[in-house]
N, C-alpha and C. Protein backbone atom coordinates (compact mmCIF):
# COMPACT_ATOMS: atom_id res chain seq x y z
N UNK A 1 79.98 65.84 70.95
CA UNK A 1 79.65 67.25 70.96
C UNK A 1 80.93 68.07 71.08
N UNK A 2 81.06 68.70 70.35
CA UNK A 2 82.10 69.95 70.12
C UNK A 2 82.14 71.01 71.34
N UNK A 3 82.49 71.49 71.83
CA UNK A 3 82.84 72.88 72.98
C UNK A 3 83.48 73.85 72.34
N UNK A 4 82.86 74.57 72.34
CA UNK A 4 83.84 76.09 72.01
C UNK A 4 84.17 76.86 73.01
N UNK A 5 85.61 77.00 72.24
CA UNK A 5 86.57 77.40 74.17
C UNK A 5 86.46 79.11 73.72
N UNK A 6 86.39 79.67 74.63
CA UNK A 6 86.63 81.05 74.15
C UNK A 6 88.26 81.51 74.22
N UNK A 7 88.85 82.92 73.61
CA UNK A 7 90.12 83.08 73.47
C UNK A 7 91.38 82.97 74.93
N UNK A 8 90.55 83.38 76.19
CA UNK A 8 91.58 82.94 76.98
C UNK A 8 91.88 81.19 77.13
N UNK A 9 90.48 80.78 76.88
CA UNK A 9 91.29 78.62 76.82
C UNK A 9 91.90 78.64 75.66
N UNK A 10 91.76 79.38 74.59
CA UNK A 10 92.46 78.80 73.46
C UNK A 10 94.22 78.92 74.02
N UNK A 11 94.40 79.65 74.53
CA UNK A 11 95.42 80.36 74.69
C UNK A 11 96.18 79.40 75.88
N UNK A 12 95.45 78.96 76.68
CA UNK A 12 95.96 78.28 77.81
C UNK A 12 96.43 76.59 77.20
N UNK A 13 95.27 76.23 75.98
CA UNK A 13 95.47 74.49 74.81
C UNK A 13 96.91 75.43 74.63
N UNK A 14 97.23 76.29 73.73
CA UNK A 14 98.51 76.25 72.69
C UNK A 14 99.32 76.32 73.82
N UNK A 15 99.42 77.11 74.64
CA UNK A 15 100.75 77.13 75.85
C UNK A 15 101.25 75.88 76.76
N UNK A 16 100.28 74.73 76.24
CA UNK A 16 100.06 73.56 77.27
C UNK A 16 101.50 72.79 77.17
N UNK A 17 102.26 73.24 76.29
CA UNK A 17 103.41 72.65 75.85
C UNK A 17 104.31 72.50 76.95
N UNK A 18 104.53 73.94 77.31
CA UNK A 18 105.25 75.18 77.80
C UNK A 18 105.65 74.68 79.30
N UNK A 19 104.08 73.81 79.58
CA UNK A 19 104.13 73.68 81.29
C UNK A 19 105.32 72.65 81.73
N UNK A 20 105.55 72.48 82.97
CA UNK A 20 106.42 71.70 83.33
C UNK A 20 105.72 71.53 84.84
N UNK A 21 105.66 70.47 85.25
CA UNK A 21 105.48 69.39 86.74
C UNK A 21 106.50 70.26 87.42
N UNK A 22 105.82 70.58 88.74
CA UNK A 22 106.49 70.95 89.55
C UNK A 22 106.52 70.06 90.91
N UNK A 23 107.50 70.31 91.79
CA UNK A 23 107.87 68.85 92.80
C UNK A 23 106.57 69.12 94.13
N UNK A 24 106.94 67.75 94.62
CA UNK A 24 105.48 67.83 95.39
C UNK A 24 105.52 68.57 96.27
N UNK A 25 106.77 68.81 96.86
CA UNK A 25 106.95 69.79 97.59
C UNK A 25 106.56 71.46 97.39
N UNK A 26 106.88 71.50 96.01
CA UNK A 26 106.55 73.00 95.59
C UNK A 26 105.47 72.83 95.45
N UNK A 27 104.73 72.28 95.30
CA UNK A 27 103.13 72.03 94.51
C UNK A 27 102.17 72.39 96.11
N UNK A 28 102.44 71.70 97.08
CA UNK A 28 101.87 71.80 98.53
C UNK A 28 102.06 73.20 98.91
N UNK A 29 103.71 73.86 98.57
CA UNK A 29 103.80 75.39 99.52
C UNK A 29 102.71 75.89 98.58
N UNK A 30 102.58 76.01 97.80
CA UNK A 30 101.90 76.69 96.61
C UNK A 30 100.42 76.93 97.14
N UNK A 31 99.68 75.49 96.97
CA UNK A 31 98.65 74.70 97.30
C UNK A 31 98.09 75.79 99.25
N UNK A 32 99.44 75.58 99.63
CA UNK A 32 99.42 75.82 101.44
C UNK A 32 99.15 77.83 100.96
N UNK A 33 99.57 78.42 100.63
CA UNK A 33 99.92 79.68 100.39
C UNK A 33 98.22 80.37 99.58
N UNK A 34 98.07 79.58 98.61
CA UNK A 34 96.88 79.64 97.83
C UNK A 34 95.27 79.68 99.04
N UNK A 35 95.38 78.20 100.19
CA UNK A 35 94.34 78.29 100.66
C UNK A 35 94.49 79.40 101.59
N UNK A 36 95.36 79.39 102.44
CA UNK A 36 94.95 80.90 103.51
C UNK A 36 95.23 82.09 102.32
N UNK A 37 95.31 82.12 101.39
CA UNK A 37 94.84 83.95 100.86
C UNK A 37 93.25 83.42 100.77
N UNK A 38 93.09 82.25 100.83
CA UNK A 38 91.32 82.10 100.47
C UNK A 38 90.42 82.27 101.49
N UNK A 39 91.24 82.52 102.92
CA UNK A 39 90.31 82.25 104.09
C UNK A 39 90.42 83.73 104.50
N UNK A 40 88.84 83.80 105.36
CA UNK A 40 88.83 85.04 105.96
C UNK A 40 88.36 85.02 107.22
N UNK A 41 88.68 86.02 107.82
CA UNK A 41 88.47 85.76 109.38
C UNK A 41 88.08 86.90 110.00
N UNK A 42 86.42 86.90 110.38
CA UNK A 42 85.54 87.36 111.40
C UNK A 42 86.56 88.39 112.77
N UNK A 43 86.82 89.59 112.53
CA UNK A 43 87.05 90.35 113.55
C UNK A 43 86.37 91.06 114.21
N UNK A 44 86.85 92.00 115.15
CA UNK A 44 85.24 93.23 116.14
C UNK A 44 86.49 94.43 116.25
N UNK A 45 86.20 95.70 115.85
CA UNK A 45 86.74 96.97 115.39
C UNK A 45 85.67 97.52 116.10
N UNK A 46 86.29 98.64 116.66
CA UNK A 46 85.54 99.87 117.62
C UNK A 46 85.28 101.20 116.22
N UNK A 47 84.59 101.52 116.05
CA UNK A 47 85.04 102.89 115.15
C UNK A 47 83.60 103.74 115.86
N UNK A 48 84.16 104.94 115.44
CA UNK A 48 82.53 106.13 116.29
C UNK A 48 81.33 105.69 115.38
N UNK A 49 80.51 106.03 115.34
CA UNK A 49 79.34 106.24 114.86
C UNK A 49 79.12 106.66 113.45
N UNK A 50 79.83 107.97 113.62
CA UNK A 50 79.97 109.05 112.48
C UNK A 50 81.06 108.45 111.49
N UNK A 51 82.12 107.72 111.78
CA UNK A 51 82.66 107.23 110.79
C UNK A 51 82.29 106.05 110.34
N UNK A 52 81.15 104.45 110.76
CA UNK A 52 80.41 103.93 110.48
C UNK A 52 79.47 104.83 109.95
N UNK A 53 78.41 105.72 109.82
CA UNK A 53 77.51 105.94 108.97
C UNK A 53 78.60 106.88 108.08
N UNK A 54 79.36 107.05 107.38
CA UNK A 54 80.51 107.84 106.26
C UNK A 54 80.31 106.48 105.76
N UNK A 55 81.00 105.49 106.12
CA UNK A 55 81.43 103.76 105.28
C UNK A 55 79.89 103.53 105.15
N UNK A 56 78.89 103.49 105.55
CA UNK A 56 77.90 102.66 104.85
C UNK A 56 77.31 103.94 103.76
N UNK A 57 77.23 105.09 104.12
CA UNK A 57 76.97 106.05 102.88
C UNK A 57 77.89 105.62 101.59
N UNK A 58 79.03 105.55 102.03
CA UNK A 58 79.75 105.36 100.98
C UNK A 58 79.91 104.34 100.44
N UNK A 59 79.83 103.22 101.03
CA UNK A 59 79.17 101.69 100.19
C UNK A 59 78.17 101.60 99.62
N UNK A 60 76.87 102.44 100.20
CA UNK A 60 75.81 102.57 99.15
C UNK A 60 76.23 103.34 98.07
N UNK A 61 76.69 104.13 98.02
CA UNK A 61 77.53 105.24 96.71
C UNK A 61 78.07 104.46 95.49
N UNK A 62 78.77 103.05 96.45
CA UNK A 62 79.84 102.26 95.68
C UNK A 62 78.93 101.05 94.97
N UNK A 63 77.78 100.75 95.96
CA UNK A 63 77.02 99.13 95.76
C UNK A 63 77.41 98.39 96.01
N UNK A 64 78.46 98.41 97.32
CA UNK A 64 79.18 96.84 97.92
C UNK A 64 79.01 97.07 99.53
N UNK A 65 78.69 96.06 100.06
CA UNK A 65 78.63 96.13 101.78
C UNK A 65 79.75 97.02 101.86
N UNK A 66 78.99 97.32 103.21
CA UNK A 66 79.95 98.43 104.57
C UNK A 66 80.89 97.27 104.64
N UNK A 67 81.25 96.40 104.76
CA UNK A 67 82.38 95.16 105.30
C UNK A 67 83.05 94.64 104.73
N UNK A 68 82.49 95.07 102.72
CA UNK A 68 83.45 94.94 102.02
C UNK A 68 84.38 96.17 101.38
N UNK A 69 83.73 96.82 101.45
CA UNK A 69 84.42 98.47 101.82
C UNK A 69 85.81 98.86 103.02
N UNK A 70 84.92 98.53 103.81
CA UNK A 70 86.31 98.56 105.25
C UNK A 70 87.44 97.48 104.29
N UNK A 71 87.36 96.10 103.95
CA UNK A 71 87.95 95.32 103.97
C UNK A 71 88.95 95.50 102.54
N UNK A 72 88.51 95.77 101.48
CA UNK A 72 88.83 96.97 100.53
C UNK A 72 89.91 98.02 101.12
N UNK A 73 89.29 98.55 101.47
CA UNK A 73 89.95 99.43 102.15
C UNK A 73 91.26 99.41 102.56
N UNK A 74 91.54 98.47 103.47
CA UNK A 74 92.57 97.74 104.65
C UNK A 74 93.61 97.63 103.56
N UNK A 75 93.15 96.42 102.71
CA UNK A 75 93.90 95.88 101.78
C UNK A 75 94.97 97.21 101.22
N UNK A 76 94.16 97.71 100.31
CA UNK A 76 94.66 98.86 99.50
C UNK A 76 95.89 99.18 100.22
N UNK A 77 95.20 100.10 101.71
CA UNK A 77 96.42 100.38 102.66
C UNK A 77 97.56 99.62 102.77
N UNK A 78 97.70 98.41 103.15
CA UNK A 78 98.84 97.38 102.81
C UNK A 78 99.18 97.06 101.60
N UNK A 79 98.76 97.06 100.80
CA UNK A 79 99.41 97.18 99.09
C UNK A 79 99.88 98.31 98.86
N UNK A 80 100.25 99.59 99.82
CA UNK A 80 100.12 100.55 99.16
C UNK A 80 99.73 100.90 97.99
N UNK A 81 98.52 100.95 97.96
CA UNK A 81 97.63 101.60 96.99
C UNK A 81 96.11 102.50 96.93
N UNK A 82 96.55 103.01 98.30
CA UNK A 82 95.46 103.97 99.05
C UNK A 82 95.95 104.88 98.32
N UNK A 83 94.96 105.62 98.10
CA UNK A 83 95.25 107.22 97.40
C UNK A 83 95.11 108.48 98.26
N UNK A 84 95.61 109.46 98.58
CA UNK A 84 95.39 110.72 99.17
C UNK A 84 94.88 111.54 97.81
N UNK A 85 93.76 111.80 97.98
CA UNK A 85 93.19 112.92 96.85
C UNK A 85 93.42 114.36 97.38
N UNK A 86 93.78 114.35 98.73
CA UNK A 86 94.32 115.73 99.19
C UNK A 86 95.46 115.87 98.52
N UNK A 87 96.58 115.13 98.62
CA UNK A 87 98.11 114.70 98.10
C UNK A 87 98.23 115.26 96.89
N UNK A 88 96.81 114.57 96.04
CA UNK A 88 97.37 114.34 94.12
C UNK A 88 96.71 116.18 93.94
N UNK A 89 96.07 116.22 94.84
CA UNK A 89 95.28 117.31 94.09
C UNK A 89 96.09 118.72 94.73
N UNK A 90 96.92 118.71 95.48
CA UNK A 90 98.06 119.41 95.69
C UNK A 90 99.17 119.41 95.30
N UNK A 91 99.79 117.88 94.78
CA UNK A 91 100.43 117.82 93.75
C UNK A 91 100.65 118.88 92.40
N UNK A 92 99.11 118.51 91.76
CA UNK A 92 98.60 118.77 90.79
C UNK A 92 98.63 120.13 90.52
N UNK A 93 98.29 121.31 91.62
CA UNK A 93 98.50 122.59 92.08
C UNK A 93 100.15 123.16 91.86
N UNK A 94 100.87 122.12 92.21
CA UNK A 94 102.12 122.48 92.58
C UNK A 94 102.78 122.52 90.89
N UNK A 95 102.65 121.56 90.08
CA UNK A 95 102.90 121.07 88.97
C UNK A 95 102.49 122.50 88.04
N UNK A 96 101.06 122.52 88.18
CA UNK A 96 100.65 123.08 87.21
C UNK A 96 100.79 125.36 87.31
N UNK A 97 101.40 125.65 88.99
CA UNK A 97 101.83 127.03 88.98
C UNK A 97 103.44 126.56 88.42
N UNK A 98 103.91 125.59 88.08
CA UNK A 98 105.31 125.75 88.11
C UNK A 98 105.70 125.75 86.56
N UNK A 99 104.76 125.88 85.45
CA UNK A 99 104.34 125.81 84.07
C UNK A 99 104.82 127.37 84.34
């Protein structure tokens, strides 16, 4: 029986050339580094009331748990990649009287 790969496996067969063995050593940090981004871990956060019912309004808004929202959230903040919509949209003010 035949399999049809779709275009990202095709892509991964032709590049198969390309690869090279890496040492066992690198292969384990890798391996070691890979499983804890995979693990998650159960904490307890105080927040008021009023800002718990904001996060679950707004997870229903979104369609993902209140816990994946907070956790979302967090992340972003440490990636810097939280947005201030106060920021852009004052920005945006600033930009557009200076036309």
């Amino acid at each position: 029986m035949k399999i049809k790969l779709d275009s990202s496996e095709r892509a991964i067969e032709r590049a198969v050339a390309s690869y090279r063995p890496v040492r066992n050593k690198t292969r384990k940090h890798i391996e070691t580094i890979l499983e804890r981004s995979k693990k998650s871990r159960n904490i307890n956060i105080r927040i008021s009331e009023s800002t718990l019912a904001e996060l679950k309004l707004r997870s229903e808004q979104e369609g993902i748990p209140y816990q994946t929202l907070i956790s979302s959230i967090l992340h972003k903040y440490l990636m810097n990649r939280l947005i201030d919509q106060d920021a852009i949209s004052k920005s945006m003010e600033i930009l557009r009287s200076a036309r």
